[in-house]
PDB file of N, CA and C in Angstrom:
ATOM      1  N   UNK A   1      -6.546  -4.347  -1.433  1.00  0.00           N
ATOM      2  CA  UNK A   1      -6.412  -2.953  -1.768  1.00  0.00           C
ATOM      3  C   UNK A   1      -7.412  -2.135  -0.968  1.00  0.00           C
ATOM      4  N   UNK A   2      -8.744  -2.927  -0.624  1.00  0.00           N
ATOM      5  CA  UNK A   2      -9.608  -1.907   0.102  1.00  0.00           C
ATOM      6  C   UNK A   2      -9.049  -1.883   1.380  1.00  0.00           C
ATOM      7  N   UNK A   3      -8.570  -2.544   1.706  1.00  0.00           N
ATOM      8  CA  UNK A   3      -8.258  -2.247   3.379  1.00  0.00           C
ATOM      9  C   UNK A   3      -7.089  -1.036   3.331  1.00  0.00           C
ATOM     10  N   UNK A   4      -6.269  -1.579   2.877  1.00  0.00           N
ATOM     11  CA  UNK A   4      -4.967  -0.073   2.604  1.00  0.00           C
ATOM     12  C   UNK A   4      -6.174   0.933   2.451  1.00  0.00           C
ATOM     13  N   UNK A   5      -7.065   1.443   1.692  1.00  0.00           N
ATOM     14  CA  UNK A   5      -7.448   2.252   1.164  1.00  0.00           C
ATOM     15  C   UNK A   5      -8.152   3.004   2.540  1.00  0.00           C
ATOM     16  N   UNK A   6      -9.071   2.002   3.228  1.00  0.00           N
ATOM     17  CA  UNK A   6     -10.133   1.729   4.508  1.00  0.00           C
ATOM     18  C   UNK A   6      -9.216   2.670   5.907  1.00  0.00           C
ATOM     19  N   UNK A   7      -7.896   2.507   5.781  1.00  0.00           N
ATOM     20  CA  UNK A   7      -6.653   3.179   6.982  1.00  0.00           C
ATOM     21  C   UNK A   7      -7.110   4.356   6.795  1.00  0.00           C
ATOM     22  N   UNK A   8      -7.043   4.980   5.395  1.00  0.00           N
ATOM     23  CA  UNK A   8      -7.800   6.610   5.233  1.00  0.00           C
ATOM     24  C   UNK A   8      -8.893   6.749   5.415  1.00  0.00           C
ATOM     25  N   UNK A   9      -9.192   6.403   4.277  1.00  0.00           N
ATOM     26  CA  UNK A   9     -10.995   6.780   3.748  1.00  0.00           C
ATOM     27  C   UNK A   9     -11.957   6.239   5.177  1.00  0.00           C
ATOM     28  N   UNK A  10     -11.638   5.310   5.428  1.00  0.00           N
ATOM     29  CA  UNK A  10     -12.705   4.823   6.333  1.00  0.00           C
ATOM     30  C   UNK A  10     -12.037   5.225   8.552  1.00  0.00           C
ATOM     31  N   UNK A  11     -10.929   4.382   8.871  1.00  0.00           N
ATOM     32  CA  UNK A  11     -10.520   4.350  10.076  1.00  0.00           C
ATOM     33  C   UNK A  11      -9.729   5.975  10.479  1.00  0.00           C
ATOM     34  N   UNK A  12      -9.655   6.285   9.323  1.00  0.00           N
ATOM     35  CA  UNK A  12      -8.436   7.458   9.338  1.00  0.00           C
ATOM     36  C   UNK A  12      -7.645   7.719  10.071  1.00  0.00           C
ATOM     37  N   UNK A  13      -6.443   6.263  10.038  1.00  0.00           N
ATOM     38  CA  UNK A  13      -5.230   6.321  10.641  1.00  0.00           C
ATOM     39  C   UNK A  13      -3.943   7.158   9.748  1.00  0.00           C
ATOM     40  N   UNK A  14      -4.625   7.177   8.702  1.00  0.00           N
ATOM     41  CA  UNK A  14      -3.197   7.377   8.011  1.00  0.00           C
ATOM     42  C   UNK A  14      -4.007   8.226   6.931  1.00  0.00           C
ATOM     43  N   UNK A  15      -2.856   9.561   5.983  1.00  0.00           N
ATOM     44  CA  UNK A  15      -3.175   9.957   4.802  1.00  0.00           C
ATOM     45  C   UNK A  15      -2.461   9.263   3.624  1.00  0.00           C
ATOM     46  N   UNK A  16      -3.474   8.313   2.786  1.00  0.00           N
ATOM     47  CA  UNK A  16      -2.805   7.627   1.887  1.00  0.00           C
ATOM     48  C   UNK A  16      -2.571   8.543   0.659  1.00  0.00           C
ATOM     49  N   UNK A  17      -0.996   8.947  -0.028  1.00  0.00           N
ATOM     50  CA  UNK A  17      -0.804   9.024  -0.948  1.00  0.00           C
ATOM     51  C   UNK A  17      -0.554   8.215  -2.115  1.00  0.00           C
ATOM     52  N   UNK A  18       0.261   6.697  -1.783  1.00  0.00           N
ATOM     53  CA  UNK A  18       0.859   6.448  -3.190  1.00  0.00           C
ATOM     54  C   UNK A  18       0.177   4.994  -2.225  1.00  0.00           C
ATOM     55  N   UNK A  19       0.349   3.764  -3.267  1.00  0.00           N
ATOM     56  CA  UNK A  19       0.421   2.652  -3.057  1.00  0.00           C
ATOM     57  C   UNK A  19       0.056   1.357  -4.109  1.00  0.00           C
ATOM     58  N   UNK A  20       1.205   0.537  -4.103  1.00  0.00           N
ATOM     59  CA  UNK A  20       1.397  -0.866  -5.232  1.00  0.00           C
ATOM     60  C   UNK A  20       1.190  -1.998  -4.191  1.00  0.00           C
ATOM     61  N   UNK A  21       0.872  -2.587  -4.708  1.00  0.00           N
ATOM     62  CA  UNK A  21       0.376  -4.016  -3.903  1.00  0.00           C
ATOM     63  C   UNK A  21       0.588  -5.026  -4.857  1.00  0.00           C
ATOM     64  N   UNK A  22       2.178  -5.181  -4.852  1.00  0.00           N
ATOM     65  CA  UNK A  22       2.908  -6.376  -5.620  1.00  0.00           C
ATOM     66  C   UNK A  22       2.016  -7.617  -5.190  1.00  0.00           C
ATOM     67  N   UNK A  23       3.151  -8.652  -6.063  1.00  0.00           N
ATOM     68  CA  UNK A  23       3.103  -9.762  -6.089  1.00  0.00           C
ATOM     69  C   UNK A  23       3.189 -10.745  -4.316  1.00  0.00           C
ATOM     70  N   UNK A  24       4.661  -9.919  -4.372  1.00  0.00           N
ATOM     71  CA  UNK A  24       5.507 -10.346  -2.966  1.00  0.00           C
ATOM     72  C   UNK A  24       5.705  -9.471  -1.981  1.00  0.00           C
ATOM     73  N   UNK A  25       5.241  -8.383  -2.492  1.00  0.00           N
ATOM     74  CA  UNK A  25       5.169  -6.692  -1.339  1.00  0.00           C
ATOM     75  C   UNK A  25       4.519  -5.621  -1.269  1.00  0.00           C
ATOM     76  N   UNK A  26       4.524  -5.030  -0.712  1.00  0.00           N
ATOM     77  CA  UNK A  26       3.218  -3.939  -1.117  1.00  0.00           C
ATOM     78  C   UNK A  26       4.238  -2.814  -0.311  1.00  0.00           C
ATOM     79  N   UNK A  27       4.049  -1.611  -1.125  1.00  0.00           N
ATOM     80  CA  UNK A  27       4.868  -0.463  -0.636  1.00  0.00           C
ATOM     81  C   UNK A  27       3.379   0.617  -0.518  1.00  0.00           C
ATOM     82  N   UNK A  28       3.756   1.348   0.506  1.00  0.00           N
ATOM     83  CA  UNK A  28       2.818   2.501   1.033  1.00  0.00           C
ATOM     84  C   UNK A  28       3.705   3.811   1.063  1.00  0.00           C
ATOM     85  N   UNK A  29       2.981   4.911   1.119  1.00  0.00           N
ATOM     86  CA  UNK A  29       3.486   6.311   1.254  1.00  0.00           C
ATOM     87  C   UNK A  29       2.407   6.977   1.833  1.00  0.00           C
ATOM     88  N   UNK A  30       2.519   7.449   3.126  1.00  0.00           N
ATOM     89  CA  UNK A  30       1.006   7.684   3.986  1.00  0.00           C
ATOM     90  C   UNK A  30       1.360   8.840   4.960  1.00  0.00           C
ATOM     91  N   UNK A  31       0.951   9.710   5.137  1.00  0.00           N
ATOM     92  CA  UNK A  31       1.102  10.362   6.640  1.00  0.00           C
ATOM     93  C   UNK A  31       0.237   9.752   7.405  1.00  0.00           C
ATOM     94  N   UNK A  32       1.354   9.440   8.703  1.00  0.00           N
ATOM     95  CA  UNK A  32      -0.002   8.747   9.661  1.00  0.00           C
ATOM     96  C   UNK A  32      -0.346   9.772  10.484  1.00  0.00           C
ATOM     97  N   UNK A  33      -1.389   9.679  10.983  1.00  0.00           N
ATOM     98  CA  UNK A  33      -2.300  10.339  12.026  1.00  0.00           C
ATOM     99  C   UNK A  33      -2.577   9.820  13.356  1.00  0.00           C
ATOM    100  N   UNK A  34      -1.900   8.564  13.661  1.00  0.00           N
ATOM    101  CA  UNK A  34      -1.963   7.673  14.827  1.00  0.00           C
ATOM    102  C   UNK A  34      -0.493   6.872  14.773  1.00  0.00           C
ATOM    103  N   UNK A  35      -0.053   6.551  15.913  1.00  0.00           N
ATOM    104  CA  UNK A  35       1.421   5.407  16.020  1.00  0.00           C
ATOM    105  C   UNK A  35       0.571   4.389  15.131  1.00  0.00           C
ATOM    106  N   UNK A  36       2.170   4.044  14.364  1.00  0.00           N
ATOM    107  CA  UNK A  36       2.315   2.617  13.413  1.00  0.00           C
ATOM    108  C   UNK A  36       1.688   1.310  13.938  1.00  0.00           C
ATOM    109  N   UNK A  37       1.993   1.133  15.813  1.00  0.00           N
ATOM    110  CA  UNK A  37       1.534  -0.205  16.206  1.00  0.00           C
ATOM    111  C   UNK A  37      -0.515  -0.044  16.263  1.00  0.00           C
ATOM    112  N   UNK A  38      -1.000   1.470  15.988  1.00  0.00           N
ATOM    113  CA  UNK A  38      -2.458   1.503  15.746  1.00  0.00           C
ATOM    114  C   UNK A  38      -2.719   1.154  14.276  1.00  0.00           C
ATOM    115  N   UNK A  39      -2.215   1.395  13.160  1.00  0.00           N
ATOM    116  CA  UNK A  39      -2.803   0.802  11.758  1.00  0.00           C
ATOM    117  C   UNK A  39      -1.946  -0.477  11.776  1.00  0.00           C
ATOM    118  N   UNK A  40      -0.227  -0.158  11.635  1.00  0.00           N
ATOM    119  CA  UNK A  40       0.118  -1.657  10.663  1.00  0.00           C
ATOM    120  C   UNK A  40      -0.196  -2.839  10.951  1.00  0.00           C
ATOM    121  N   UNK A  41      -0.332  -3.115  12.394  1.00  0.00           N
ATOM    122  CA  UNK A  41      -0.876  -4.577  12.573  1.00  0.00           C
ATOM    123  C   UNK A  41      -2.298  -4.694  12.473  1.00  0.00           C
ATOM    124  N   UNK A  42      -3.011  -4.368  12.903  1.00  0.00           N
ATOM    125  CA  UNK A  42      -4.072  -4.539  12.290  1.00  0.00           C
ATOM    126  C   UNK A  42      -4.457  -4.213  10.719  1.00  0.00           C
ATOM    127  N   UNK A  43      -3.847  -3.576  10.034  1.00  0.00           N
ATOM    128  CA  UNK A  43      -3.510  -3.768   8.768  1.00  0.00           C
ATOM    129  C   UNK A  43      -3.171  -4.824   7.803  1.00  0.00           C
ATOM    130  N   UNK A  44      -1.554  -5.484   8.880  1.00  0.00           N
ATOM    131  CA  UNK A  44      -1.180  -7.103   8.407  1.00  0.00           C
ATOM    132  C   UNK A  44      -1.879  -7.899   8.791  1.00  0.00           C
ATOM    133  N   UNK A  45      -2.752  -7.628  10.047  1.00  0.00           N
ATOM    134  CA  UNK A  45      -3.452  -9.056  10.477  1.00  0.00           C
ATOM    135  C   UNK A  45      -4.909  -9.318   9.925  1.00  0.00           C
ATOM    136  N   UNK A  46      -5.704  -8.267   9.344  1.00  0.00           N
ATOM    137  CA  UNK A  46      -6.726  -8.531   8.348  1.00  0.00           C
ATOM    138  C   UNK A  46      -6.522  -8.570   7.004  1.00  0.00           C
ATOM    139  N   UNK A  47      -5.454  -8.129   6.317  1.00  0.00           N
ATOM    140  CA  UNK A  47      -5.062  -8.395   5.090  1.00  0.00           C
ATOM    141  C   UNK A  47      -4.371 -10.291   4.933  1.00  0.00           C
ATOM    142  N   UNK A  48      -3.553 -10.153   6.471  1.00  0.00           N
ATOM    143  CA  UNK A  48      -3.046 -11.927   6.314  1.00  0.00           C
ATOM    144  C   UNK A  48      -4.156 -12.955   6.271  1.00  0.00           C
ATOM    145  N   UNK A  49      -5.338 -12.148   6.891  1.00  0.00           N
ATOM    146  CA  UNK A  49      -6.155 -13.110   7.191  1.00  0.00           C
ATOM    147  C   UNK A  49      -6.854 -13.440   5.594  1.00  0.00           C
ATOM    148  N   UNK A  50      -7.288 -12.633   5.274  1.00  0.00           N
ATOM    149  CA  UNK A  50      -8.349 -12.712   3.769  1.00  0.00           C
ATOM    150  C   UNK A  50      -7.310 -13.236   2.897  1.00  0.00           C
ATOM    151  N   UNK A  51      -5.709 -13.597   2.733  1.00  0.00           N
ATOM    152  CA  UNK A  51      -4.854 -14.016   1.913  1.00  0.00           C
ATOM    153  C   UNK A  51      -5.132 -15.116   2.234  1.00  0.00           C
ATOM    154  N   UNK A  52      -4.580 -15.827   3.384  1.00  0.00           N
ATOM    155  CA  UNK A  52      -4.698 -16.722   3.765  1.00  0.00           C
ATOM    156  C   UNK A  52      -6.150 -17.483   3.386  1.00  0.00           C
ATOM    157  N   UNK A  53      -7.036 -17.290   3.725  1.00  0.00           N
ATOM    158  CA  UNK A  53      -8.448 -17.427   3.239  1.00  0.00           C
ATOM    159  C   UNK A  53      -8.374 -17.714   1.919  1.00  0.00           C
ATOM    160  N   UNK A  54      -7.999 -16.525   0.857  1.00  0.00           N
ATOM    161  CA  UNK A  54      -8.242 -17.190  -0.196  1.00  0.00           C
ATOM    162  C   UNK A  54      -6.958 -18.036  -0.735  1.00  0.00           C
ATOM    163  N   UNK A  55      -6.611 -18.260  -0.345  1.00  0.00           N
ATOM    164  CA  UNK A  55      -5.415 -19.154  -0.729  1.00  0.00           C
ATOM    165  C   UNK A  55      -5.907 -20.914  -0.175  1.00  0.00           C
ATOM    166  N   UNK A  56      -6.639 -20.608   0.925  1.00  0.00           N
ATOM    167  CA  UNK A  56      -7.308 -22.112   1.286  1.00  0.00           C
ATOM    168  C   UNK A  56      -6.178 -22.444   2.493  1.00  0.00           C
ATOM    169  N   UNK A  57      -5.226 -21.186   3.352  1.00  0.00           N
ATOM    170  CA  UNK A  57      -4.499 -21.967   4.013  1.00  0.00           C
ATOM    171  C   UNK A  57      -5.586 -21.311   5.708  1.00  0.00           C
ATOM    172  N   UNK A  58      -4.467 -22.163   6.763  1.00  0.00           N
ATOM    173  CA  UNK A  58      -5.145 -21.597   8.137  1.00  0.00           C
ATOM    174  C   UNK A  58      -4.077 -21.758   8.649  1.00  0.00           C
ATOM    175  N   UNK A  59      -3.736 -20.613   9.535  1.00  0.00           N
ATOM    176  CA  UNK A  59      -2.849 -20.889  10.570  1.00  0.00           C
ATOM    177  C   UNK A  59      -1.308 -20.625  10.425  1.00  0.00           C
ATOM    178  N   UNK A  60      -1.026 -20.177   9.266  1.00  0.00           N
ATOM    179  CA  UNK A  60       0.354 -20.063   8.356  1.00  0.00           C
ATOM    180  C   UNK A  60       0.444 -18.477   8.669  1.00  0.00           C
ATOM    181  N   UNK A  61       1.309 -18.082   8.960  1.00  0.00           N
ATOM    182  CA  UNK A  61       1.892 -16.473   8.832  1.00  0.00           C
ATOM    183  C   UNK A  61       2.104 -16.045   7.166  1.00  0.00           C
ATOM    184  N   UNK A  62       1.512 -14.930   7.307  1.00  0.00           N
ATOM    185  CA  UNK A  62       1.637 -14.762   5.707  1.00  0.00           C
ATOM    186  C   UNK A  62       2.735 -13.649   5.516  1.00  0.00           C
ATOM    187  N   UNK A  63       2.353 -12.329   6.462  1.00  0.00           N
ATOM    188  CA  UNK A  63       3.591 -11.038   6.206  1.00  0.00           C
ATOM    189  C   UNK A  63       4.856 -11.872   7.364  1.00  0.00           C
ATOM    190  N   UNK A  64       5.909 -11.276   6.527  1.00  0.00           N
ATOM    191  CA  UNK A  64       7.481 -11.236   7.331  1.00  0.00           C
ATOM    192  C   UNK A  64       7.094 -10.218   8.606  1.00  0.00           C
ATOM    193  N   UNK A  65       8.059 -10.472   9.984  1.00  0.00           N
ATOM    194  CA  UNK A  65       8.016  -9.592  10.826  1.00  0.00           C
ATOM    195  C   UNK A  65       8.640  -8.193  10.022  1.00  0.00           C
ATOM    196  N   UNK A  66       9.586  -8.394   9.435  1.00  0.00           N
ATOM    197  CA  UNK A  66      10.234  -6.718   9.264  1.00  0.00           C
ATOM    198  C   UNK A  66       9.476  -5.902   8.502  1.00  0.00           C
ATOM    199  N   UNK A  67       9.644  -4.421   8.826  1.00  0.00           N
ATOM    200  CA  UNK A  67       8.751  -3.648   8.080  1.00  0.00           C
ATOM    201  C   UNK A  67       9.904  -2.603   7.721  1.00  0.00           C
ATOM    202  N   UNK A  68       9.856  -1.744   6.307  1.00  0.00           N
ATOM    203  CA  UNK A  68      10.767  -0.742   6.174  1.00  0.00           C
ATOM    204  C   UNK A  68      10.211   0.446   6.153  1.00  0.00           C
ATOM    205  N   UNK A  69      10.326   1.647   6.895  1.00  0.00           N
ATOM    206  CA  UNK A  69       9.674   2.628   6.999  1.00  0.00           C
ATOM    207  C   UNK A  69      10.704   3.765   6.839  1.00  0.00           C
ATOM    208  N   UNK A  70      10.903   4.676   6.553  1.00  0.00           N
ATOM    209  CA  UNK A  70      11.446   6.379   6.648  1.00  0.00           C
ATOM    210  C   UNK A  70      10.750   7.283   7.041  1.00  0.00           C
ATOM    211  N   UNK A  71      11.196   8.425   7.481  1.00  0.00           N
ATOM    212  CA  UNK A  71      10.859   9.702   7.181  1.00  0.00           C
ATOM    213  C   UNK A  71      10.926  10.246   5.856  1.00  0.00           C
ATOM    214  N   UNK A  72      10.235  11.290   5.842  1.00  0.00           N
ATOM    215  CA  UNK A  72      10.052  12.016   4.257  1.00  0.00           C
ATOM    216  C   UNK A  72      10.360  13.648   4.159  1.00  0.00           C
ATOM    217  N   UNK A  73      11.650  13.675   4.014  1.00  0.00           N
ATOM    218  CA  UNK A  73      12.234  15.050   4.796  1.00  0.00           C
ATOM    219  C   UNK A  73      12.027  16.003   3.813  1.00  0.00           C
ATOM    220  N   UNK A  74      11.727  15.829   2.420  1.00  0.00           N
ATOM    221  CA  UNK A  74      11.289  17.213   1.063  1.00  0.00           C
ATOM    222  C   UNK A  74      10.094  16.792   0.205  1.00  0.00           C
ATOM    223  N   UNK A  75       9.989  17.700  -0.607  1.00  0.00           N
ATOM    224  CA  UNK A  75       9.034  17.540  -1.797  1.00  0.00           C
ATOM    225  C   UNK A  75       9.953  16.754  -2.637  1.00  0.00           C
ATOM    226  N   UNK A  76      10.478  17.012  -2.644  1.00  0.00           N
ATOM    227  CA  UNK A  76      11.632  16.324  -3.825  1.00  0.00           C
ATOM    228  C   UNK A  76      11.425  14.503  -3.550  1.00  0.00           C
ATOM    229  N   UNK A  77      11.887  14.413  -2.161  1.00  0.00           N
ATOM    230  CA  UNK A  77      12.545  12.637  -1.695  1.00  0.00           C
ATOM    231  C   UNK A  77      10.645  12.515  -1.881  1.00  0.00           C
ATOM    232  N   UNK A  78       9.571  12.963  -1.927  1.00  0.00           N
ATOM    233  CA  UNK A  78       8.131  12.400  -1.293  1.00  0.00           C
ATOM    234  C   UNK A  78       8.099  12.484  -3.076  1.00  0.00           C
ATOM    235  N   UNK A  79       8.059  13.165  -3.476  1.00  0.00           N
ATOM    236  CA  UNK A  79       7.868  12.895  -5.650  1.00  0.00           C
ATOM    237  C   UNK A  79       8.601  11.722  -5.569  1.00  0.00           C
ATOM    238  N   UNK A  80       9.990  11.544  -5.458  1.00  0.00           N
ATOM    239  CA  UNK A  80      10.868  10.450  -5.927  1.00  0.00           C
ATOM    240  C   UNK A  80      10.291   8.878  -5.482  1.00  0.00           C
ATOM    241  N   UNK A  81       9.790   8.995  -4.374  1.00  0.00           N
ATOM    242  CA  UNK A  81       9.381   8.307  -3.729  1.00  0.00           C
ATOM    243  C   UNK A  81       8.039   7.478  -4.260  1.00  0.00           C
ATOM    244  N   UNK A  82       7.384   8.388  -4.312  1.00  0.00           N
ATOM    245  CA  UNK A  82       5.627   8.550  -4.908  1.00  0.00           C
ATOM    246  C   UNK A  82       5.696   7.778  -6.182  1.00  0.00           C
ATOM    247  N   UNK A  83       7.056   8.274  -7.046  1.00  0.00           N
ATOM    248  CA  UNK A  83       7.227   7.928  -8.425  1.00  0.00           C
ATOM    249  C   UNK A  83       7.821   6.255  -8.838  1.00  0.00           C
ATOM    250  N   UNK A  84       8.486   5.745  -7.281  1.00  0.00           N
ATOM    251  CA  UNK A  84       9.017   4.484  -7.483  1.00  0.00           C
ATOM    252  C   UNK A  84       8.102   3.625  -6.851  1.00  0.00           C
ATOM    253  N   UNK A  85       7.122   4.001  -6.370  1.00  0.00           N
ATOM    254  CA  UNK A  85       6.244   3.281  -5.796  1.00  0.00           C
ATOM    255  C   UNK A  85       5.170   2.553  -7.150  1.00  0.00           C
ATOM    256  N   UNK A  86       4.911   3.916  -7.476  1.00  0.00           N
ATOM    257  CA  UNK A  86       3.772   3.640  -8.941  1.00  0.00           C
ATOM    258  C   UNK A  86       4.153   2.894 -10.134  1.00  0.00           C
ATOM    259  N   UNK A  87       5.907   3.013 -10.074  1.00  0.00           N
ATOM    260  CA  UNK A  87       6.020   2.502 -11.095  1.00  0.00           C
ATOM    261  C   UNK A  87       6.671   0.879 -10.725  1.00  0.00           C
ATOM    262  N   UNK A  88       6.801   0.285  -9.844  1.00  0.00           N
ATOM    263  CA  UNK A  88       6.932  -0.448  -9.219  1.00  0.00           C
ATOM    264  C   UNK A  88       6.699  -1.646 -10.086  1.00  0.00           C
ATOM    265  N   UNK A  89       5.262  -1.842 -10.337  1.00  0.00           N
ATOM    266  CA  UNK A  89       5.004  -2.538 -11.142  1.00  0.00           C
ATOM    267  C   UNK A  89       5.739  -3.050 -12.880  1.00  0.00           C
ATOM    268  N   UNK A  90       6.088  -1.695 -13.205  1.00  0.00           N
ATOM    269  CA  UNK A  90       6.900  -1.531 -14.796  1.00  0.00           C
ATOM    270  C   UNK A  90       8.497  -1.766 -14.514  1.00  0.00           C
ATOM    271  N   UNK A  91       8.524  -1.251 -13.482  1.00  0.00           N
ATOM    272  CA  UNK A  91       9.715  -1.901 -13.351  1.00  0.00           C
ATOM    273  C   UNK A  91      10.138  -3.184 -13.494  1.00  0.00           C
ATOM    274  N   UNK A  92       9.073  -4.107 -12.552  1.00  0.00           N
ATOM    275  CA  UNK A  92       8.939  -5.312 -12.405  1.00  0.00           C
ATOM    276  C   UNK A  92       8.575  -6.393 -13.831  1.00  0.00           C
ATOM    277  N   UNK A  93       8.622  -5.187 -14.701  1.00  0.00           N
ATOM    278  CA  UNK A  93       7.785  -5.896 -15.642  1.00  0.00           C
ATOM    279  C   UNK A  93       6.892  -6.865 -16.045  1.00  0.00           C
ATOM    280  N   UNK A  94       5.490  -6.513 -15.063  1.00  0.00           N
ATOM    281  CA  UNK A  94       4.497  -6.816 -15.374  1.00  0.00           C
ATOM    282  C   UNK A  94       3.223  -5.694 -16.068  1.00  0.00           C
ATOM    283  N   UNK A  95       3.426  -4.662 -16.430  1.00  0.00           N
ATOM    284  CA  UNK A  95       2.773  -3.814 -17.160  1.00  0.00           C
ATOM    285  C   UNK A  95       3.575  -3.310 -17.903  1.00  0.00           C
ATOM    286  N   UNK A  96       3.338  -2.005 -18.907  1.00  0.00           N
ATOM    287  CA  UNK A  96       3.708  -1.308 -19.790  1.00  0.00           C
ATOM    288  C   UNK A  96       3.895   0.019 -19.450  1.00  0.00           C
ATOM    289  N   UNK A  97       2.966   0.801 -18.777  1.00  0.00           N
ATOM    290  CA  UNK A  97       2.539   1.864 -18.209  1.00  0.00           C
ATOM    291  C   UNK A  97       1.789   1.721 -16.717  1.00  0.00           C
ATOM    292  N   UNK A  98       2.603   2.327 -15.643  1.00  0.00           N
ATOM    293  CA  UNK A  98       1.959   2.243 -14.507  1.00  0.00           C
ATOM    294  C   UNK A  98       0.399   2.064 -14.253  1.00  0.00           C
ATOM    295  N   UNK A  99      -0.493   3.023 -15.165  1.00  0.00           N
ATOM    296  CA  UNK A  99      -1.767   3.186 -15.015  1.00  0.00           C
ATOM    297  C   UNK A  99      -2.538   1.702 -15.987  1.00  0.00           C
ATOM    298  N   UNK A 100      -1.789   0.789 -15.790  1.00  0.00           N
ATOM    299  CA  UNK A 100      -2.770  -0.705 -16.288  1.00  0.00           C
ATOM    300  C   UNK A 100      -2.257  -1.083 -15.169  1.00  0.00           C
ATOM    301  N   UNK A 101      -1.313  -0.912 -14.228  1.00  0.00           N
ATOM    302  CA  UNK A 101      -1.696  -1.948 -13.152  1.00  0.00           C
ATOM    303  C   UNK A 101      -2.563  -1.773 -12.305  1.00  0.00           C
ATOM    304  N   UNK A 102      -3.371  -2.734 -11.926  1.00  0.00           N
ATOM    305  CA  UNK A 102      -4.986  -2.462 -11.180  1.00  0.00           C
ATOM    306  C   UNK A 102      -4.801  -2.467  -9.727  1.00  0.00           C
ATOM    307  N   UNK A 103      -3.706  -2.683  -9.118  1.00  0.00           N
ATOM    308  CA  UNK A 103      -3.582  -2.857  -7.680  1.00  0.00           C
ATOM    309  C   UNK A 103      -2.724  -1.549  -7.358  1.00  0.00           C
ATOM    310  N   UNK A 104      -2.451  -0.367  -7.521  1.00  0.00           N
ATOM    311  CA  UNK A 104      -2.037   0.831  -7.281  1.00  0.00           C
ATOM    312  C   UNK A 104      -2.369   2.155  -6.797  1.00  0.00           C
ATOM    313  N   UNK A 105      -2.010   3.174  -6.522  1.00  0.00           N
ATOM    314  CA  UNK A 105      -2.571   4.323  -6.783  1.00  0.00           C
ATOM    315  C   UNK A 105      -2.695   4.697  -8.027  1.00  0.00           C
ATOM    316  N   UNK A 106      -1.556   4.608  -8.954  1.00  0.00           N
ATOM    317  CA  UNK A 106      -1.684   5.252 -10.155  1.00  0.00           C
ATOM    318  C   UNK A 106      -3.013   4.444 -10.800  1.00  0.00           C
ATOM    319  N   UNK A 107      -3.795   3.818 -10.595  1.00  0.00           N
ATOM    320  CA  UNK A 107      -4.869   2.901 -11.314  1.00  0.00           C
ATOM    321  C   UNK A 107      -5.931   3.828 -10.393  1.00  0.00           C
ATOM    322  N   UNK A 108      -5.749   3.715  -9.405  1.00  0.00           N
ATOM    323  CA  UNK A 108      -6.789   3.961  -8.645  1.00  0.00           C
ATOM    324  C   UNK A 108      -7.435   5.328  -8.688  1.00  0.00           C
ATOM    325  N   UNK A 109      -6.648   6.408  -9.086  1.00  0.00           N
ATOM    326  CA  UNK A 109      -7.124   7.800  -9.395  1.00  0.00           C
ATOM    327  C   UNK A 109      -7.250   7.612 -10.614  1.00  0.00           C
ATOM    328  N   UNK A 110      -7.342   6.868 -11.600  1.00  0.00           N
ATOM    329  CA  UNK A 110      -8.631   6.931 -12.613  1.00  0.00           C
ATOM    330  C   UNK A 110     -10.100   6.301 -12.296  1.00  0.00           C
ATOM    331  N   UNK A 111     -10.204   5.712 -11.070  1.00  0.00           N
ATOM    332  CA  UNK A 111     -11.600   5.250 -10.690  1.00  0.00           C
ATOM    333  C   UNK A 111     -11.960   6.225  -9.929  1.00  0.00           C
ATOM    334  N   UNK A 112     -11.094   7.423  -9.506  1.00  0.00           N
ATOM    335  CA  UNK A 112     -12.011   7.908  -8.541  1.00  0.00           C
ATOM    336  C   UNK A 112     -11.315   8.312  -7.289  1.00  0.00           C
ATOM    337  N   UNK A 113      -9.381   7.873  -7.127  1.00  0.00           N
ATOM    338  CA  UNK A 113      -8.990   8.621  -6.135  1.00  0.00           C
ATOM    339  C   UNK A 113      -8.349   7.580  -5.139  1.00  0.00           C
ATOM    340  N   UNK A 114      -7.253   7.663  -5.012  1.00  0.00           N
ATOM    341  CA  UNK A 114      -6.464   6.736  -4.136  1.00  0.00           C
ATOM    342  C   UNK A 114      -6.468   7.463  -2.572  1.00  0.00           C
ATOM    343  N   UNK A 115      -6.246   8.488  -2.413  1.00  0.00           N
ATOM    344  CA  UNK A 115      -6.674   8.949  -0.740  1.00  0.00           C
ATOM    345  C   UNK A 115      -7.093  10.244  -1.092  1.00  0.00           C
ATOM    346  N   UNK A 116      -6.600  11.206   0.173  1.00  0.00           N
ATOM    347  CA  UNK A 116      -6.930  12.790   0.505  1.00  0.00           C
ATOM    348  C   UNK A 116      -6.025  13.534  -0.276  1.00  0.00           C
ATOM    349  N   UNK A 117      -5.283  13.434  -1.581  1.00  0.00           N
ATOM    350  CA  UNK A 117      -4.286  14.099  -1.726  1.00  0.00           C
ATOM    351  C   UNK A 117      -4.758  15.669  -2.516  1.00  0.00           C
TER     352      UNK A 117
END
């Protein structure tokens, strides 16, 4: 979660609005501020790495090549959007209410703020 977070707050490739960091996926909602091939791989390739790490493996690919990305053409599709991201988790039913899952934005602006929004 700190590294997603690190693209803003720290490298400022990207403006992070929303973000869940499933089980099996992690969905983002970001304006970037630099081309995709400047954050996402280095994004996947230090996040694969510390998985990998703690998992005890070496040398194993951890993210899939494909990535799904859009444009965000209203306020409307960027709410709708924002809103399936957070709830991602409840959907999935592993929480009750978005704001107990600890790997999110919606968690994260009760500590203090998921990006620049």
């Amino acid at each position: 979660m700190g590294a997603v977070q690190d693209g803003d707050r720290k490298f400022h490739r990207y403006q992070l609005h929303a973000f869940v960091v499933m089980p099996n996926h992690v969905h983002l909602l970001i304006t970037p501020k630099v081309v995709a091939t400047r954050w996402l791989a280095p994004l996947k390739g230090f996040t694969a790495y510390r998985a990998n790490e703690l998992l005890g493996r070496h040398g194993q690919a951890f993210w899939h090549d494909e990535n799904y990305d859009r444009l965000v053409r209203s306020e409307a599709e960027f709410d709708r959007i924002e809103a399936y991201i957070e709830e991602n988790p409840v959907t999935a039913g592993l929480v009750a209410e978005a704001l107990q899952y600890p790997w999110s934005s919606a968690a994260s602006r009760l500590k203090g703020g998921c990006g620049q929004d």
